[in-house]
C-alpha atoms as a PDB file:
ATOM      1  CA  UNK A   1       6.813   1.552   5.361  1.00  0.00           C
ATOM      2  CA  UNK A   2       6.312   0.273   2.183  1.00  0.00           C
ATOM      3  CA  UNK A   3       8.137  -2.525   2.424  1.00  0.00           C
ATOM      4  CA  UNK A   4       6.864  -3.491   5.350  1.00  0.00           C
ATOM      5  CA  UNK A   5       3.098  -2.985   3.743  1.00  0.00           C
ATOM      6  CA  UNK A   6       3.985  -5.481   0.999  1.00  0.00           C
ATOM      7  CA  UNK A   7       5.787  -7.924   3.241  1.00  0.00           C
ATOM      8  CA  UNK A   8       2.095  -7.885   5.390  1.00  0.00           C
ATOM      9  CA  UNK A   9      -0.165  -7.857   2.190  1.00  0.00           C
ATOM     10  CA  UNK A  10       1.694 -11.233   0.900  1.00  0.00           C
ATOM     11  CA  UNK A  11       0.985 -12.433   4.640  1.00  0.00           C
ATOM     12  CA  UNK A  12      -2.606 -11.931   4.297  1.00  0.00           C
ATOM     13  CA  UNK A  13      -4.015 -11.605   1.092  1.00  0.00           C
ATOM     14  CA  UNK A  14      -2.903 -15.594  -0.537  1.00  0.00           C
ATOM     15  CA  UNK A  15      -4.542 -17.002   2.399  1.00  0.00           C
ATOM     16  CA  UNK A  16      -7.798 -14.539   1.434  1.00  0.00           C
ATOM     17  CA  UNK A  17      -7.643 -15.578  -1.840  1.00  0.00           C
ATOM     18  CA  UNK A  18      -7.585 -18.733  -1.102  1.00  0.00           C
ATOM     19  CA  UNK A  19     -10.515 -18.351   1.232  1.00  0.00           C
ATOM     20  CA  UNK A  20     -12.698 -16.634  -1.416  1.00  0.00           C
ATOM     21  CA  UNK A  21     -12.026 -19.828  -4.079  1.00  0.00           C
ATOM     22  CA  UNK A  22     -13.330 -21.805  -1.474  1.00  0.00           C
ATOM     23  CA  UNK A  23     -16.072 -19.609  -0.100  1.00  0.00           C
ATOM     24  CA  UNK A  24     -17.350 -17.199  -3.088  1.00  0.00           C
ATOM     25  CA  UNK A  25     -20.316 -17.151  -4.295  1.00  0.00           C
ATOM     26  CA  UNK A  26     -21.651 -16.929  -7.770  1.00  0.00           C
ATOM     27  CA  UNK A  27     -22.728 -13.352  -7.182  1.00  0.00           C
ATOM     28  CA  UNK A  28     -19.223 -12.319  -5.635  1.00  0.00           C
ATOM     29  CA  UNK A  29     -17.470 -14.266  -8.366  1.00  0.00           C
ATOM     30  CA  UNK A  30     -20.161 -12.059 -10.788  1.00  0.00           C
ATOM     31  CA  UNK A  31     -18.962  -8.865  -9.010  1.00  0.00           C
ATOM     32  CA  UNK A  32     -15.138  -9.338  -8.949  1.00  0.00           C
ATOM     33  CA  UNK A  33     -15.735  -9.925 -12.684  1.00  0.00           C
ATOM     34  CA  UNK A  34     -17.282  -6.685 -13.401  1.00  0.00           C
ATOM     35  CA  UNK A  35     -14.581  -4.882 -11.502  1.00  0.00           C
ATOM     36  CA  UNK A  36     -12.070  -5.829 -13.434  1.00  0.00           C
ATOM     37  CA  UNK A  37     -14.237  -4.781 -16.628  1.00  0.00           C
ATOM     38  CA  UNK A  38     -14.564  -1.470 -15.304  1.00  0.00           C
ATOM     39  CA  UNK A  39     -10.508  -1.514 -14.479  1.00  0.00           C
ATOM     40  CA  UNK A  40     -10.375  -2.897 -18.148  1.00  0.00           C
ATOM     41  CA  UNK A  41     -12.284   0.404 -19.837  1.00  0.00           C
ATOM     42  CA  UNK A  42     -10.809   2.475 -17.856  1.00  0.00           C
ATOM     43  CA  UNK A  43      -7.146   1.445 -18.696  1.00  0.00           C
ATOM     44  CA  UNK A  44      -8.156   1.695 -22.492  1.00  0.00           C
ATOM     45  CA  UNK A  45      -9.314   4.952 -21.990  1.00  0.00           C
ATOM     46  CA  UNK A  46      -6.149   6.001 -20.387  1.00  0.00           C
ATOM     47  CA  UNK A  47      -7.300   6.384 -17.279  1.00  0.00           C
ATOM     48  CA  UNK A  48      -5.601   4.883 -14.070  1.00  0.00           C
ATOM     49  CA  UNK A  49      -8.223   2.801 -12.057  1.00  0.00           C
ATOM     50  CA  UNK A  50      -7.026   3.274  -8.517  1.00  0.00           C
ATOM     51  CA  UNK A  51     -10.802   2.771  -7.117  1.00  0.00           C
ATOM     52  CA  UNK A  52     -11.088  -0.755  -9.138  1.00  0.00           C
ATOM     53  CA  UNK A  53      -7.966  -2.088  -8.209  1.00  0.00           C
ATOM     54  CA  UNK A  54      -8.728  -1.410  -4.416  1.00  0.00           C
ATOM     55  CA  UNK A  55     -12.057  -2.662  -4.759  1.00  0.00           C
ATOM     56  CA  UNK A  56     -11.060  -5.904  -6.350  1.00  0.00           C
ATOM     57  CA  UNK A  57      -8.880  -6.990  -3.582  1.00  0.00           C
ATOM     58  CA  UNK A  58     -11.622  -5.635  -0.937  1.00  0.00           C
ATOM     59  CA  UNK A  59     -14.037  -7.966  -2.949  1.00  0.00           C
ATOM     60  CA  UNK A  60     -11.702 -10.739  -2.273  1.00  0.00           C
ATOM     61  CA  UNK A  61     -11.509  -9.879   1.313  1.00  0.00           C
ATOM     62  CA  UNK A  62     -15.760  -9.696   1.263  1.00  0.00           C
ATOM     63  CA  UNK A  63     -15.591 -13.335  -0.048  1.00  0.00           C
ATOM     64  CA  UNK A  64     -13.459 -14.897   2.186  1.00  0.00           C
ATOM     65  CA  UNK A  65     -16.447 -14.823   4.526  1.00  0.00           C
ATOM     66  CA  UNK A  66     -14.316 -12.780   7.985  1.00  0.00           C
ATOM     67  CA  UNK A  67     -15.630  -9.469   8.942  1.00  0.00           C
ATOM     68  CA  UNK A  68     -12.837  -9.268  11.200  1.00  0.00           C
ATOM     69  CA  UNK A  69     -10.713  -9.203   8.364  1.00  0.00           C
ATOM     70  CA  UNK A  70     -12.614  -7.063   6.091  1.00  0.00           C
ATOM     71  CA  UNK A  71     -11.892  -4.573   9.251  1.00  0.00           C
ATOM     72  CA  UNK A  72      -8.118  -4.809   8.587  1.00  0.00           C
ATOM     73  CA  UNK A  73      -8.559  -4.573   5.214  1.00  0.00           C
ATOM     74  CA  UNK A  74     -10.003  -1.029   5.837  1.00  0.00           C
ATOM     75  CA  UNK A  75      -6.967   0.361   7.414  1.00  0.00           C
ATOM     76  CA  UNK A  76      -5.082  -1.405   5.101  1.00  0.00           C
ATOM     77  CA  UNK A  77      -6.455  -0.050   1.879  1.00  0.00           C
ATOM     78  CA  UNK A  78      -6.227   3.269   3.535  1.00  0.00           C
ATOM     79  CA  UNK A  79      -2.406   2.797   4.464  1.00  0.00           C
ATOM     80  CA  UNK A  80      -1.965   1.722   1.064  1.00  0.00           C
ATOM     81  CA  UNK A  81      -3.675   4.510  -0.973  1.00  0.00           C
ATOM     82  CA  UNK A  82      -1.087   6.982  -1.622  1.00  0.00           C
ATOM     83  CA  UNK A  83       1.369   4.212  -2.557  1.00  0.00           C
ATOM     84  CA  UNK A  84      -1.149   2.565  -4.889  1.00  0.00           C
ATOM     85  CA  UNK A  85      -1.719   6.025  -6.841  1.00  0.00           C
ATOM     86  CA  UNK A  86       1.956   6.507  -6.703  1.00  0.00           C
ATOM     87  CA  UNK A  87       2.323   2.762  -8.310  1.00  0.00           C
ATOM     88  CA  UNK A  88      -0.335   3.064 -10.918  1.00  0.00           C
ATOM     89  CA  UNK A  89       0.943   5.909 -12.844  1.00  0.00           C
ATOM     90  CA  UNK A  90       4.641   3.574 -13.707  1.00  0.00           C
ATOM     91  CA  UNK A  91       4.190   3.127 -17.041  1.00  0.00           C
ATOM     92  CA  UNK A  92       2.926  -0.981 -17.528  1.00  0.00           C
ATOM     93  CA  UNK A  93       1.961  -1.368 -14.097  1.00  0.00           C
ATOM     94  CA  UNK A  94      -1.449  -1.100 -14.742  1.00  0.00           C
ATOM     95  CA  UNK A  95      -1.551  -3.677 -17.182  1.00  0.00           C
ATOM     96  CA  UNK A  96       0.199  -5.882 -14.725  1.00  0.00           C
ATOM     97  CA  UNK A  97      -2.177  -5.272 -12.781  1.00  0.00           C
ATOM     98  CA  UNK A  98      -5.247  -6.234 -14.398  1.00  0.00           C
ATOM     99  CA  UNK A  99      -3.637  -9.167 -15.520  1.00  0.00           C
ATOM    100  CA  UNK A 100      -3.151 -10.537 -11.911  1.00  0.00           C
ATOM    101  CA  UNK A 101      -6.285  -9.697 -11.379  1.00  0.00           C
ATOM    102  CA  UNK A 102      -7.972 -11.573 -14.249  1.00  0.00           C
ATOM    103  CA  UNK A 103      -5.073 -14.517 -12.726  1.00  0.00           C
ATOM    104  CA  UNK A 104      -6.910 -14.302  -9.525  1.00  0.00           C
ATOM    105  CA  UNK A 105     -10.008 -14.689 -10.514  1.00  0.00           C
ATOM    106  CA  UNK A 106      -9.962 -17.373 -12.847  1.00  0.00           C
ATOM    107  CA  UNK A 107      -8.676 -19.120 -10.116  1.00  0.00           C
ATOM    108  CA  UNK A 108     -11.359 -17.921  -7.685  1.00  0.00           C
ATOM    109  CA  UNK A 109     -13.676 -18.967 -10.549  1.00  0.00           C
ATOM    110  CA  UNK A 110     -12.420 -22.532 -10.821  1.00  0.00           C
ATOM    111  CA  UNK A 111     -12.452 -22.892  -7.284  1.00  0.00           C
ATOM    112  CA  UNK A 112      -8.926 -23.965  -6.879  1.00  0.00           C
ATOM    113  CA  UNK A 113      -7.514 -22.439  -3.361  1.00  0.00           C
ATOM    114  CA  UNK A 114      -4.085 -23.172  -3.856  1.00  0.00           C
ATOM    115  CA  UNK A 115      -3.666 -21.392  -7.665  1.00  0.00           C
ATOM    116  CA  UNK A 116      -5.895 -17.966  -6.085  1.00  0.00           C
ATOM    117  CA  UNK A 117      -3.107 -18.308  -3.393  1.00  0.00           C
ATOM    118  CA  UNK A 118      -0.251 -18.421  -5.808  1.00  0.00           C
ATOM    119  CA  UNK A 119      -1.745 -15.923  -8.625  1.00  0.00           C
ATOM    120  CA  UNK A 120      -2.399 -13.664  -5.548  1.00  0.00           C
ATOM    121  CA  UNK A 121       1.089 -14.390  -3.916  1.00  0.00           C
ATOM    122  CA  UNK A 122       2.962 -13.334  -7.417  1.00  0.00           C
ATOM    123  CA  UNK A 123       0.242 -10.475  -8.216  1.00  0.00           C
ATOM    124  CA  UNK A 124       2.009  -9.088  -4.545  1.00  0.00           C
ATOM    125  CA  UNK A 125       5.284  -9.903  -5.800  1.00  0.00           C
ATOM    126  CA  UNK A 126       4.991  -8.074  -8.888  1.00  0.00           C
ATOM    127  CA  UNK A 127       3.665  -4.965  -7.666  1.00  0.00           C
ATOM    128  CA  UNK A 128       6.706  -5.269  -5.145  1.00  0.00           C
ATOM    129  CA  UNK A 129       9.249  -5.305  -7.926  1.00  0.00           C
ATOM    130  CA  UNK A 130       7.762  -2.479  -9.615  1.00  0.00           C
ATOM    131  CA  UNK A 131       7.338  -0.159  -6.703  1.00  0.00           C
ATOM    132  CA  UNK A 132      10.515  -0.719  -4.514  1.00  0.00           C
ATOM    133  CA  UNK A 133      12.311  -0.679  -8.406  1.00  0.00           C
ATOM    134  CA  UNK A 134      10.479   3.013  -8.530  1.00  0.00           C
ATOM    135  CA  UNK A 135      11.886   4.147  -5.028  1.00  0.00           C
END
């Protein structure tokens, strides 16, 4: 099931991202932002930041501007919960992490839709490697 989780989040969230370059606005871009800083003092204080790294891709989801989506996004999140708290404890991963993140949303910031997709495609890609490496 996990497999098939990532396979489905790499068909759906580039295209968001891509969306939410296009679409943000200054006060969602503002928001993702202070996510990640939240992830960020949380990973320094050695905690792992399972609520930020969920709510940064739901943010993305917000900004694409689809409430249908944000509605699969729900069951999504919740399908991938227990393998996201799983895949945050490998040592590194949440550094990864973050560091997509930040990826993401500099390219949500610049407004370039195709580099959001890409950062977001290879964000997926990463976590991939890392959590079918784990199983």
């Amino acid at each position: 099931m996990v497999t098939e989780l990532l396979d489905f989040r790499k068909m759906i969230e580039p295209p968001l991202a891509s969306r939410a370059a296009t679409n943000a606005s200054p006060e969602e871009i503002s928001e993702m932002e202070e996510i990640l800083q939240r992830q960020e003092v949380k990973l320094s204080q050695g905690e792992i930041a399972t609520a930020e790294d969920a709510e940064f891709h739901y943010s993305i989801a917000l900004a694409s501007g689809n409430g249908v989506v944000l509605k699969v996004i729900d069951i999504l999140m919740d399908l991938l919960r227990d393998t996201r708290e799983r895949s945050l404890q490998v040592p590194g991963r949440q550094e990864k992490s973050l560091a997509g993140h930040w990826m993401i949303l500099s390219a949500i910031r610049r407004r370039d839709a195709e580099a959001a997709k890409s950062a977001m495609r290879r964000h997926i890609e990463d976590i991939e490697e890392i959590v079918l490496h784990e199983s």
